[in-house]
PDB file of N, CA and C in Angstrom:
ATOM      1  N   UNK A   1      91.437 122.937  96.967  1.00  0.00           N
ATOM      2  CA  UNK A   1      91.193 121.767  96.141  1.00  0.00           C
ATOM      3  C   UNK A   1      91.325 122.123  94.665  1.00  0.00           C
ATOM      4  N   UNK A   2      91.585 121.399  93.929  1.00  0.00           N
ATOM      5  CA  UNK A   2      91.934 121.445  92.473  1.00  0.00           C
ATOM      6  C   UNK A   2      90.559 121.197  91.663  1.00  0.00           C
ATOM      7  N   UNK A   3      90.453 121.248  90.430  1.00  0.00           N
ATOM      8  CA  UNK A   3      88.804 120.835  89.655  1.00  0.00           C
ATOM      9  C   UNK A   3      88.370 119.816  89.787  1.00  0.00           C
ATOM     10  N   UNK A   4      89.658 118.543  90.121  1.00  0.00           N
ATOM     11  CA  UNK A   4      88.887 117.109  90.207  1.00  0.00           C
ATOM     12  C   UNK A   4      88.713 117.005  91.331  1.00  0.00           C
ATOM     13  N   UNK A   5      88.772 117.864  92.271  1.00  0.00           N
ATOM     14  CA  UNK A   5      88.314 117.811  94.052  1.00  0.00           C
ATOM     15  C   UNK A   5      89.314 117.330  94.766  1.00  0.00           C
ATOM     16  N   UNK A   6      90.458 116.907  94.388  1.00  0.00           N
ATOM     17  CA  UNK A   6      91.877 117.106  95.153  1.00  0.00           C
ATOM     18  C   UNK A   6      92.628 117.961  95.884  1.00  0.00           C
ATOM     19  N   UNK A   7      92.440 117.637  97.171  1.00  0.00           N
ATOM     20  CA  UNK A   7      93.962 118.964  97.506  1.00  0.00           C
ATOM     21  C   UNK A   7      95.152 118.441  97.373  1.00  0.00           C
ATOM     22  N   UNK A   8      96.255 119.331  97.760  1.00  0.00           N
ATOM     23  CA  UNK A   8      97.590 119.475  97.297  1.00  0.00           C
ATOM     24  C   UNK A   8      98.001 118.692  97.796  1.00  0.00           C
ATOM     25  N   UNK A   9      97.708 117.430  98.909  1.00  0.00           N
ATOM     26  CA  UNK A   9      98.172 116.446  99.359  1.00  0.00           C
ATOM     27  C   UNK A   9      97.069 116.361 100.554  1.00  0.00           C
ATOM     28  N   UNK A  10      96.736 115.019 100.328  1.00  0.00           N
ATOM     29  CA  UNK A  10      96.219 114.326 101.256  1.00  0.00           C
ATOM     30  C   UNK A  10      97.334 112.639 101.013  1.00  0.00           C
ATOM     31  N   UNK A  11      96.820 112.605 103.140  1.00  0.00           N
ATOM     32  CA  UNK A  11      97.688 111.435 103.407  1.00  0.00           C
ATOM     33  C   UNK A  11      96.877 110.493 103.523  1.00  0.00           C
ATOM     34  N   UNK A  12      97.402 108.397 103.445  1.00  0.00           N
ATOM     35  CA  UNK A  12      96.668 108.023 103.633  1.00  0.00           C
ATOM     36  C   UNK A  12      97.570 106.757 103.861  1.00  0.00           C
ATOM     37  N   UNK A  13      97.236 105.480 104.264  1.00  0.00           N
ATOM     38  CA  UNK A  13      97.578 104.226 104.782  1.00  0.00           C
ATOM     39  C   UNK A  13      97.342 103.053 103.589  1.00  0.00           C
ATOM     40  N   UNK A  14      96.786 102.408 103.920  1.00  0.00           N
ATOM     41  CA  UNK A  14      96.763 100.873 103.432  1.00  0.00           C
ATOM     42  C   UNK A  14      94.397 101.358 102.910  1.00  0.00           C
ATOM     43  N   UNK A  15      93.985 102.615 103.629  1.00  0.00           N
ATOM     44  CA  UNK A  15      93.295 102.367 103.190  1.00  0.00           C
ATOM     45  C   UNK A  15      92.911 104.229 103.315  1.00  0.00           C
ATOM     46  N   UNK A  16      92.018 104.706 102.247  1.00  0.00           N
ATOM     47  CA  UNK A  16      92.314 106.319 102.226  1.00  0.00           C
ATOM     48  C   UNK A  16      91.879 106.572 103.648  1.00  0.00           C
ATOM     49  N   UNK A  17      92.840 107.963 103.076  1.00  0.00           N
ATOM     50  CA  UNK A  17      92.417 109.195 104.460  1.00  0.00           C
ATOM     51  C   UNK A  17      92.774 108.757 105.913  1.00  0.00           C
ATOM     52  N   UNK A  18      93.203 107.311 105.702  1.00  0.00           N
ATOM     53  CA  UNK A  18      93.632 106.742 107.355  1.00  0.00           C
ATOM     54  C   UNK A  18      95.195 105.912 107.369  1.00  0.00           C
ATOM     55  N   UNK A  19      96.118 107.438 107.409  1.00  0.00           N
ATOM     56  CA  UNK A  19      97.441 107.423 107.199  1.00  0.00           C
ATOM     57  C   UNK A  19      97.886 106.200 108.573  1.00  0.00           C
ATOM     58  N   UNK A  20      97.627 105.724 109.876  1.00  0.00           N
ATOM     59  CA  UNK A  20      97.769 105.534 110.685  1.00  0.00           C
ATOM     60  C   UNK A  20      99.204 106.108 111.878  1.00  0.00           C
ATOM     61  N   UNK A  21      99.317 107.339 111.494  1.00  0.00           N
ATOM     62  CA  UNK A  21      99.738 108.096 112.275  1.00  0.00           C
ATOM     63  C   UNK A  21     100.199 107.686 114.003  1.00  0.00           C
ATOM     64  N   UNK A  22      98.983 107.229 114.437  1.00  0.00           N
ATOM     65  CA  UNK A  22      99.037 107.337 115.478  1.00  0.00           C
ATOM     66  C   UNK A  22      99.603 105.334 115.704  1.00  0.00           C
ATOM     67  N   UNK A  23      99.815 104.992 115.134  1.00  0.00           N
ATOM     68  CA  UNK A  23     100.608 103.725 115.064  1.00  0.00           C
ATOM     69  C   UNK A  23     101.873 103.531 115.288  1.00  0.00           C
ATOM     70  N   UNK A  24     102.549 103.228 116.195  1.00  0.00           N
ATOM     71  CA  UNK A  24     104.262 103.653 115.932  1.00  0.00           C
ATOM     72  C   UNK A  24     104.842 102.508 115.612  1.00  0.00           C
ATOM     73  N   UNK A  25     103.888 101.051 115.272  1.00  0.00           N
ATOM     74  CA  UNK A  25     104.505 100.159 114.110  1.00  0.00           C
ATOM     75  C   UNK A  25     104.237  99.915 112.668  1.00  0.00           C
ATOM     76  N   UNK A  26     103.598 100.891 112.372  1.00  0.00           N
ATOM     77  CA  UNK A  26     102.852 101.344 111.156  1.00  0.00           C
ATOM     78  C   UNK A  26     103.959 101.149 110.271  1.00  0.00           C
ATOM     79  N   UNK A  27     103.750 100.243 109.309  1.00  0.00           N
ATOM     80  CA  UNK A  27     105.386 100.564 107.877  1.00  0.00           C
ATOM     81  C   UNK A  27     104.530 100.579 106.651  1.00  0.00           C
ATOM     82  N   UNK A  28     103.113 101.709 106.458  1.00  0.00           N
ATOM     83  CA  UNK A  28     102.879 101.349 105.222  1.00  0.00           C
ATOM     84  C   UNK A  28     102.315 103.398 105.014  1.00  0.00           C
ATOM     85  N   UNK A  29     102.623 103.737 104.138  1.00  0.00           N
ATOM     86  CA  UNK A  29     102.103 105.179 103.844  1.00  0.00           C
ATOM     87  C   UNK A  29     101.620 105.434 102.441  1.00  0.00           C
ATOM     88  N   UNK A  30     100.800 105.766 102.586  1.00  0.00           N
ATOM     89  CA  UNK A  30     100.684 106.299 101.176  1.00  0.00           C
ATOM     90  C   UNK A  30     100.135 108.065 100.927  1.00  0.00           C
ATOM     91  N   UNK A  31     100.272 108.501  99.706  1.00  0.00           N
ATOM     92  CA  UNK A  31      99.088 109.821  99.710  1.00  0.00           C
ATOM     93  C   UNK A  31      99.130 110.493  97.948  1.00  0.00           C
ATOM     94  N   UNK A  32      98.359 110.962  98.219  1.00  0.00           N
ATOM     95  CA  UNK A  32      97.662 111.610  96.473  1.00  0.00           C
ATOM     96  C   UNK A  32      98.258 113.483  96.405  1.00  0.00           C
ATOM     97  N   UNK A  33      99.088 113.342  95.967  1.00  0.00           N
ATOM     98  CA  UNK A  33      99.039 115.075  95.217  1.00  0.00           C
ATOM     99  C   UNK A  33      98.504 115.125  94.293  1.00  0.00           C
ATOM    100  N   UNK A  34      97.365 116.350  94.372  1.00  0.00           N
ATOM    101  CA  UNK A  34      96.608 117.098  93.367  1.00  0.00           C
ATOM    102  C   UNK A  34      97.263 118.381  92.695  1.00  0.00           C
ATOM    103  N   UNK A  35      97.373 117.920  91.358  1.00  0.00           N
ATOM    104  CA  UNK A  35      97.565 119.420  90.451  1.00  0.00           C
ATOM    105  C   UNK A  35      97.184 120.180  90.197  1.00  0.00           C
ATOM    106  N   UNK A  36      97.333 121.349  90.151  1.00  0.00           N
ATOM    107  CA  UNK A  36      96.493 122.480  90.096  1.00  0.00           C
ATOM    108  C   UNK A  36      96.213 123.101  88.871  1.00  0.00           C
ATOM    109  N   UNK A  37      97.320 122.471  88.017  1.00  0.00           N
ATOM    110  CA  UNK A  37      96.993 122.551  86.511  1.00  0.00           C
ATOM    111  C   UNK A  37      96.239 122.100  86.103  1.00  0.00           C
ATOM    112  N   UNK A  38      95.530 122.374  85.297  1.00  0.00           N
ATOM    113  CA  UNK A  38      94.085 121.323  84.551  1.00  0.00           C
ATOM    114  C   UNK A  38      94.884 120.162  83.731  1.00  0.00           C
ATOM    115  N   UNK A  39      95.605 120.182  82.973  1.00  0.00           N
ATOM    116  CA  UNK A  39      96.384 119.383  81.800  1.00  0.00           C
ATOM    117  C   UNK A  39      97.094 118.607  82.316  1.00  0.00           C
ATOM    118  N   UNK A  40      97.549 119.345  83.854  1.00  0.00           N
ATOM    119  CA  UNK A  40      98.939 117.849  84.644  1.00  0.00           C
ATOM    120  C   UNK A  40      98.261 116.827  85.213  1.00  0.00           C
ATOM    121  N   UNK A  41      99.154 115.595  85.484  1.00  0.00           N
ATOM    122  CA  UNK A  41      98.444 114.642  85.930  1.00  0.00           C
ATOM    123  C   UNK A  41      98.581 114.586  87.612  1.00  0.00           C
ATOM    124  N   UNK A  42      97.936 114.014  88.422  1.00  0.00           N
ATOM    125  CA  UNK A  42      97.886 114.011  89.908  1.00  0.00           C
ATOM    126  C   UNK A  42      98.782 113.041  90.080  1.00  0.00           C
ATOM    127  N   UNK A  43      99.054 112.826  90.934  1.00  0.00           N
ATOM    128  CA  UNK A  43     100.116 111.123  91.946  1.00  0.00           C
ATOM    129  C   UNK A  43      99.452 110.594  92.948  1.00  0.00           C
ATOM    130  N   UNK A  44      99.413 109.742  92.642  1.00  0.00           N
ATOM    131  CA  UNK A  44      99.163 108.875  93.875  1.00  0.00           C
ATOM    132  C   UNK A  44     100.580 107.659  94.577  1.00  0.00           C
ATOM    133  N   UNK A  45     101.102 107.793  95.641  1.00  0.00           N
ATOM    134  CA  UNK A  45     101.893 107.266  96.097  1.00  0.00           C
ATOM    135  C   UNK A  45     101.562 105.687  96.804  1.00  0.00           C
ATOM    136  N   UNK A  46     102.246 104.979  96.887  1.00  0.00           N
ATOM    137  CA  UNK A  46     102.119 103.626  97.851  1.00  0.00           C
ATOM    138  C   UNK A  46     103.560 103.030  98.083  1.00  0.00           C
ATOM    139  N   UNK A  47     103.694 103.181  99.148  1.00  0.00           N
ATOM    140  CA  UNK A  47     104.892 102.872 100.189  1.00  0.00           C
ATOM    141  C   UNK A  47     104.700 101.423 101.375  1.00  0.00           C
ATOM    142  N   UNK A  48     105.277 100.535 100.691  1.00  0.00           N
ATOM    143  CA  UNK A  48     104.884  98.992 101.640  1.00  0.00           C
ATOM    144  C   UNK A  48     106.191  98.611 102.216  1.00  0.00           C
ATOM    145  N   UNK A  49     106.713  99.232 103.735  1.00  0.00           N
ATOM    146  CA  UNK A  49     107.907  98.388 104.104  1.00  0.00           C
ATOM    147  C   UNK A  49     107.522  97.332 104.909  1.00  0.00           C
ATOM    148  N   UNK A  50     106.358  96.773 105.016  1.00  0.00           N
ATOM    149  CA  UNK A  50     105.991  95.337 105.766  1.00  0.00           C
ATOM    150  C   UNK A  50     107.301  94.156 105.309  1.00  0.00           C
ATOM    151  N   UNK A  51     107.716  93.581 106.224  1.00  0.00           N
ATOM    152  CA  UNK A  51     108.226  92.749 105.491  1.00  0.00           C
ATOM    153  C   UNK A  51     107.768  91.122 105.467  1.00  0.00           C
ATOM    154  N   UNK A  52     107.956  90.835 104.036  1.00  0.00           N
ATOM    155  CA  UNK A  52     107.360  89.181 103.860  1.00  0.00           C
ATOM    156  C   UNK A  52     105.354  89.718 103.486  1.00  0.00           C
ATOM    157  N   UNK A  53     105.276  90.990 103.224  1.00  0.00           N
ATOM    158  CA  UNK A  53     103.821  90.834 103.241  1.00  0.00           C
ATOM    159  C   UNK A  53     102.975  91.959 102.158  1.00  0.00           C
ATOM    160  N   UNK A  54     102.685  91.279 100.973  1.00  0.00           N
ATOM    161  CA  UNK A  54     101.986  92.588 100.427  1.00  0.00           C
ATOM    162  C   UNK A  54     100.938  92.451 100.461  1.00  0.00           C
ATOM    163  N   UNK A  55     100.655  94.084 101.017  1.00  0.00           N
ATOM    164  CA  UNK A  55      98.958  94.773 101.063  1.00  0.00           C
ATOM    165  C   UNK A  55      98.705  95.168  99.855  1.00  0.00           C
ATOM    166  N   UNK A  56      96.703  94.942  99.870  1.00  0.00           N
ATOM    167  CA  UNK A  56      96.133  96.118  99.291  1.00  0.00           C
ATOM    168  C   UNK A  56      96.466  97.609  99.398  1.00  0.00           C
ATOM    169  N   UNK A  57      96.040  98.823  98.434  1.00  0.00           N
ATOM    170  CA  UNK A  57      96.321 100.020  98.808  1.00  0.00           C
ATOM    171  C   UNK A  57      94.927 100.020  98.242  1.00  0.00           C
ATOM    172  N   UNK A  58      94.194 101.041  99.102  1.00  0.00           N
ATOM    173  CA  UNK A  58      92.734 101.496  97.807  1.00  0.00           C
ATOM    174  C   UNK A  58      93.552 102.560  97.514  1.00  0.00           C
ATOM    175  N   UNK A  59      92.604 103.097  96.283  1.00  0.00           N
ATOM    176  CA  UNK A  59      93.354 104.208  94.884  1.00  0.00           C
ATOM    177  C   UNK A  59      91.973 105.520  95.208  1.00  0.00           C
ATOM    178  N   UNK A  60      92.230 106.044  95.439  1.00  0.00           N
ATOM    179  CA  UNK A  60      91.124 107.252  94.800  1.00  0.00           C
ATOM    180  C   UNK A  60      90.640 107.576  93.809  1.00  0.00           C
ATOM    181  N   UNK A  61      89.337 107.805  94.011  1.00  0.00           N
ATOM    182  CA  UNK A  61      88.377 107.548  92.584  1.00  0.00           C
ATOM    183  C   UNK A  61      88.336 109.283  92.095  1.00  0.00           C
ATOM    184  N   UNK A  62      88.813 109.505  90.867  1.00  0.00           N
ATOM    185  CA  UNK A  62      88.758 110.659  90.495  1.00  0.00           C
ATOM    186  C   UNK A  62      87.588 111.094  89.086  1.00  0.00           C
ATOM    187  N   UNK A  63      87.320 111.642  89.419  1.00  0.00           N
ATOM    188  CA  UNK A  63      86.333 112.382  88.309  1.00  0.00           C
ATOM    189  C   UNK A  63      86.790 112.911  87.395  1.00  0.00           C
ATOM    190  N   UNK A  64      86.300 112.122  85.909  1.00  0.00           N
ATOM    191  CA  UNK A  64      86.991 111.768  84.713  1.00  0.00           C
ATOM    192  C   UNK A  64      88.548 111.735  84.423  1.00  0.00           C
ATOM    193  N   UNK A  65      89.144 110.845  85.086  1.00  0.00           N
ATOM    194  CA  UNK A  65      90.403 110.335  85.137  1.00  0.00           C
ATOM    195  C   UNK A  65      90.657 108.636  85.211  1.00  0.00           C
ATOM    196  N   UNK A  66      91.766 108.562  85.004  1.00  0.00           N
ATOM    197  CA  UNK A  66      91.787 107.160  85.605  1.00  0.00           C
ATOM    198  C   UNK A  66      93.236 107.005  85.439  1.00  0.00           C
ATOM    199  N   UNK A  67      93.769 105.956  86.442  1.00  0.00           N
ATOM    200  CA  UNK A  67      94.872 106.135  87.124  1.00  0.00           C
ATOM    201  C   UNK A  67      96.025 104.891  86.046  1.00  0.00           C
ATOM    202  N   UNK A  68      97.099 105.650  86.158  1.00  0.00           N
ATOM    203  CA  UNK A  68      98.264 104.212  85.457  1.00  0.00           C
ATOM    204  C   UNK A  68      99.463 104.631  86.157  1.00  0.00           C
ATOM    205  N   UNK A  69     100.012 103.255  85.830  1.00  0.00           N
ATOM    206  CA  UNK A  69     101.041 102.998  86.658  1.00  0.00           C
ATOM    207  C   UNK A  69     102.207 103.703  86.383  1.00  0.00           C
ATOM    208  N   UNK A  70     102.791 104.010  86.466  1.00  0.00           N
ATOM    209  CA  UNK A  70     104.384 104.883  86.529  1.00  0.00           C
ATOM    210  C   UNK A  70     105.629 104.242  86.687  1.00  0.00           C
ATOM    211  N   UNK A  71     105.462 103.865  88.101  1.00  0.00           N
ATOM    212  CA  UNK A  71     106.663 102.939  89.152  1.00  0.00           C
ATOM    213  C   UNK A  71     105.901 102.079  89.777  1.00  0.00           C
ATOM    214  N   UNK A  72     106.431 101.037  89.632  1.00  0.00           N
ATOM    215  CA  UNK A  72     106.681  99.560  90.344  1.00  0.00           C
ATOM    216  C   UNK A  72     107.884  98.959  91.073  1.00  0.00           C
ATOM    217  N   UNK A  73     108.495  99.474  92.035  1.00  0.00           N
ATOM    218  CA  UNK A  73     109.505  98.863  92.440  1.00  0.00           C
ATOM    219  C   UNK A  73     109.875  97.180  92.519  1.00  0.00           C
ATOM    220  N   UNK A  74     108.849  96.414  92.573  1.00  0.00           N
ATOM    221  CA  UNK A  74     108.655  95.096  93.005  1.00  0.00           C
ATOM    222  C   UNK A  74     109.131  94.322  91.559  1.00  0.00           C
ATOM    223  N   UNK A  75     108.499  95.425  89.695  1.00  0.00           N
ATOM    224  CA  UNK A  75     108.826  94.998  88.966  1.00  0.00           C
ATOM    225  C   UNK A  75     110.040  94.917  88.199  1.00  0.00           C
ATOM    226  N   UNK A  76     110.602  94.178  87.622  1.00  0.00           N
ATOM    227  CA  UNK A  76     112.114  93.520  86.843  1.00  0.00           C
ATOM    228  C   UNK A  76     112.329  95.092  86.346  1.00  0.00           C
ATOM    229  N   UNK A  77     113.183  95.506  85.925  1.00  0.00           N
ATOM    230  CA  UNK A  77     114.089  96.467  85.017  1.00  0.00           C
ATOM    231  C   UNK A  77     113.564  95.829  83.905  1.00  0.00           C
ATOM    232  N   UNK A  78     112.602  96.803  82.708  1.00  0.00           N
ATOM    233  CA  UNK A  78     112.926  97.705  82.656  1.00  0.00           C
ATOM    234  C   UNK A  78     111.217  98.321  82.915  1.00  0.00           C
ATOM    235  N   UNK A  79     110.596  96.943  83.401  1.00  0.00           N
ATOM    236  CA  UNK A  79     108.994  97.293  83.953  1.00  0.00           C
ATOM    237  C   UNK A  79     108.739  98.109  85.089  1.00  0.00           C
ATOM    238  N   UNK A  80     109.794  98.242  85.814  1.00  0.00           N
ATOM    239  CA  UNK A  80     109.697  98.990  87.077  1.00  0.00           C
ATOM    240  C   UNK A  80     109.220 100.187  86.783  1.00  0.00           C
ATOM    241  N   UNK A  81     110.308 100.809  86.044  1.00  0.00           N
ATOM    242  CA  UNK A  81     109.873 102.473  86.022  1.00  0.00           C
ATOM    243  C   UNK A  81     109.430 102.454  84.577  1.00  0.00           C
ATOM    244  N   UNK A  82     108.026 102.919  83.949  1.00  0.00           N
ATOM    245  CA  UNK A  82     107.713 103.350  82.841  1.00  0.00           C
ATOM    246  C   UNK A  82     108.153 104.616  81.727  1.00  0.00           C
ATOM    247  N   UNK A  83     108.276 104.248  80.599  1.00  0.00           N
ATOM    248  CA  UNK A  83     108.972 105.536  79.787  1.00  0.00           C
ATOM    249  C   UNK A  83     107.159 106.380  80.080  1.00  0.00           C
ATOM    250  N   UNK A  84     107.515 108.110  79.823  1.00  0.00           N
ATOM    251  CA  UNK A  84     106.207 108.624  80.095  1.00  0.00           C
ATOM    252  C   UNK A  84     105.777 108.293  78.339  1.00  0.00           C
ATOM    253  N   UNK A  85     104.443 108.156  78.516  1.00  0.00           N
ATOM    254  CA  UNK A  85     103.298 108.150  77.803  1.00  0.00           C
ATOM    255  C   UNK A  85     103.011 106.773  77.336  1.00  0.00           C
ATOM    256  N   UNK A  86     103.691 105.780  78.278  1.00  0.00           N
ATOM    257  CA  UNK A  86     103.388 104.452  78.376  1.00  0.00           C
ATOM    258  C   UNK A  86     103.044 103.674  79.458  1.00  0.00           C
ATOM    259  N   UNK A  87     102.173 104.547  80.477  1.00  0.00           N
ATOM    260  CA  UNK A  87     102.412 103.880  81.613  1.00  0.00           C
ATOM    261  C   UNK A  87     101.166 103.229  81.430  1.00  0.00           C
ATOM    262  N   UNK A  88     100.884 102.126  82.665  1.00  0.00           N
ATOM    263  CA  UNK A  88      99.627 100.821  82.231  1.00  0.00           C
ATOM    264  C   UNK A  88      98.388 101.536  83.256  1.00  0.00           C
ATOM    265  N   UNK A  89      97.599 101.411  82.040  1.00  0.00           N
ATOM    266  CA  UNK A  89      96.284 101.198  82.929  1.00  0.00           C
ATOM    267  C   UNK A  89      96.043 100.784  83.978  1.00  0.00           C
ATOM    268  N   UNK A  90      95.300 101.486  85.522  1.00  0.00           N
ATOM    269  CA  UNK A  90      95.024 100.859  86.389  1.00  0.00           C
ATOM    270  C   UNK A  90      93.151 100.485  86.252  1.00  0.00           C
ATOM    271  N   UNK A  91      93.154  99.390  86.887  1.00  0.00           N
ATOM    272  CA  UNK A  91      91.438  99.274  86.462  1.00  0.00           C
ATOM    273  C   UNK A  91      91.612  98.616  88.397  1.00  0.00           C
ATOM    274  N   UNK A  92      90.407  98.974  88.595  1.00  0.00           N
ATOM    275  CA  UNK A  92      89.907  98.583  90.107  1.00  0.00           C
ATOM    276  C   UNK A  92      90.202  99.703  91.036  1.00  0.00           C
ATOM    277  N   UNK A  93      89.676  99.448  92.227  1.00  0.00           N
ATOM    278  CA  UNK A  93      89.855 100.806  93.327  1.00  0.00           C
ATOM    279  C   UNK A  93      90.801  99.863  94.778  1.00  0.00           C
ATOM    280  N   UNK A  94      91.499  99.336  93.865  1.00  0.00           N
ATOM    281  CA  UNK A  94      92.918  98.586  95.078  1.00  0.00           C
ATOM    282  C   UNK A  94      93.804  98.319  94.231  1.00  0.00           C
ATOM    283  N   UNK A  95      94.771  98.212  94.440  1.00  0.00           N
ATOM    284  CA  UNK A  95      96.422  98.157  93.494  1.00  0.00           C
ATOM    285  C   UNK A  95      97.624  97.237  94.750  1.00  0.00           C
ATOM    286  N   UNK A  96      97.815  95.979  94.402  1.00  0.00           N
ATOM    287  CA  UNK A  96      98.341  95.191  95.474  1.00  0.00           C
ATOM    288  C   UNK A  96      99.911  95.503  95.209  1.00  0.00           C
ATOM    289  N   UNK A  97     100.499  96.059  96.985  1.00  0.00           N
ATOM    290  CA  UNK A  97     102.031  96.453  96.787  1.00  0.00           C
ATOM    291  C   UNK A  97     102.760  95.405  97.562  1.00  0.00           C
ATOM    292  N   UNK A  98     103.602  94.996  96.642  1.00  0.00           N
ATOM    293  CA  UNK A  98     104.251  94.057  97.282  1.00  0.00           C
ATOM    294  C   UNK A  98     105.186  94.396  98.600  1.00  0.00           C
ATOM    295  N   UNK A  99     105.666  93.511  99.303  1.00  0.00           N
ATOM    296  CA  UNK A  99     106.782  93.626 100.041  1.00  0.00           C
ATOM    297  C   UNK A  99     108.044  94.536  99.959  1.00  0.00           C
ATOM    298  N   UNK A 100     108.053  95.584 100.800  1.00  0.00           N
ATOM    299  CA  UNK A 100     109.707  96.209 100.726  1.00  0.00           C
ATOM    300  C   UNK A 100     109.362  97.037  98.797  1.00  0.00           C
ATOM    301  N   UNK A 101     108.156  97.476  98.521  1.00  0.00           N
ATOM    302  CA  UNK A 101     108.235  98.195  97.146  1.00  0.00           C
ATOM    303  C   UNK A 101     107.473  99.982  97.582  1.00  0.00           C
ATOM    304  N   UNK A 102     107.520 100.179  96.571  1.00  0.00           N
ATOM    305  CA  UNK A 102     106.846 101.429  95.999  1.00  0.00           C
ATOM    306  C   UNK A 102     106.289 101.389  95.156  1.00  0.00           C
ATOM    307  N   UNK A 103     105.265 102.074  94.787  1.00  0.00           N
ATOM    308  CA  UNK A 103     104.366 102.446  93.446  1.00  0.00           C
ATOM    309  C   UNK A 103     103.775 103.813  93.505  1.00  0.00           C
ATOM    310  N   UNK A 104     103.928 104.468  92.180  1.00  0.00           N
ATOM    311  CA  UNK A 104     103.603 105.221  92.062  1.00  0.00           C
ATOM    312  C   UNK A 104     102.421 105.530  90.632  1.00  0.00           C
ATOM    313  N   UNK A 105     101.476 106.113  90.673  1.00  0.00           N
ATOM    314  CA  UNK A 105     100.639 106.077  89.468  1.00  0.00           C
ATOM    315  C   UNK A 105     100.324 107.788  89.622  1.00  0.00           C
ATOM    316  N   UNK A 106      99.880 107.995  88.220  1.00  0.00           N
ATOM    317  CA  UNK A 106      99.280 109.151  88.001  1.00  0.00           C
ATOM    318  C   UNK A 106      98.355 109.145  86.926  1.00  0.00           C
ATOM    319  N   UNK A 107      97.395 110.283  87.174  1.00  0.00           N
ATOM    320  CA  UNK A 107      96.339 110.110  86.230  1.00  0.00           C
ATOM    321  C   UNK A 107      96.392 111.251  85.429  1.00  0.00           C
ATOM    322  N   UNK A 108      95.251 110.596  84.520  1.00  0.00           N
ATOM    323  CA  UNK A 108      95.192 111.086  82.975  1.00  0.00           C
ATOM    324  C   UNK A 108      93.769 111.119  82.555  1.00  0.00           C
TER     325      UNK A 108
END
């Protein structure tokens, strides 16, 4: 585990730690890499191929961090992907992914 209590990857679903693996119509994944650097930021992933349907993802709550957005697939060019050191604030412990997108956030 890293200082903020992360390991190097944990997997997870639509809700943490419960990737649904054992689902074989499962179309939603997500998971968090932890850095091992003190100064880098972690990732958190969210992967929604449902189609016609966006889920919640919960976010992991990290100790003194807080999470922003990166990538938005769902959003227009040139909101989708963020230039670095502008990415948006996430506030709440769920981040809604749309249909057929990706998101990616990392913290700071």
């Amino acid at each position: 585990m890293n200082i903020r209590g992360l390991k190097d990857i944990e997997w997870h679903g639509c809700k943490l730690y419960a990737p649904g693996w054992d689902n074989p119509s499962c179309r939603v994944l997500g998971f968090t890499m932890g850095s091992f650097e003190e100064n880098e930021s972690d990732i958190h992933v969210m992967l929604n191929m449902e189609y016609g349907r966006d889920l919640d993802f919960e976010i992991p709550d990290i100790k003194g961090r807080d999470w922003y957005r990166f990538v938005d697939t769902s959003l227009p060019v040139p909101e989708d992907i963020i230039e670095d050191g502008n990415e948006k604030f996430i506030t709440g412990n769920t981040y809604n992914v749309k249909s057929y997108s990706a998101v990616i956030l990392i913290s700071k």
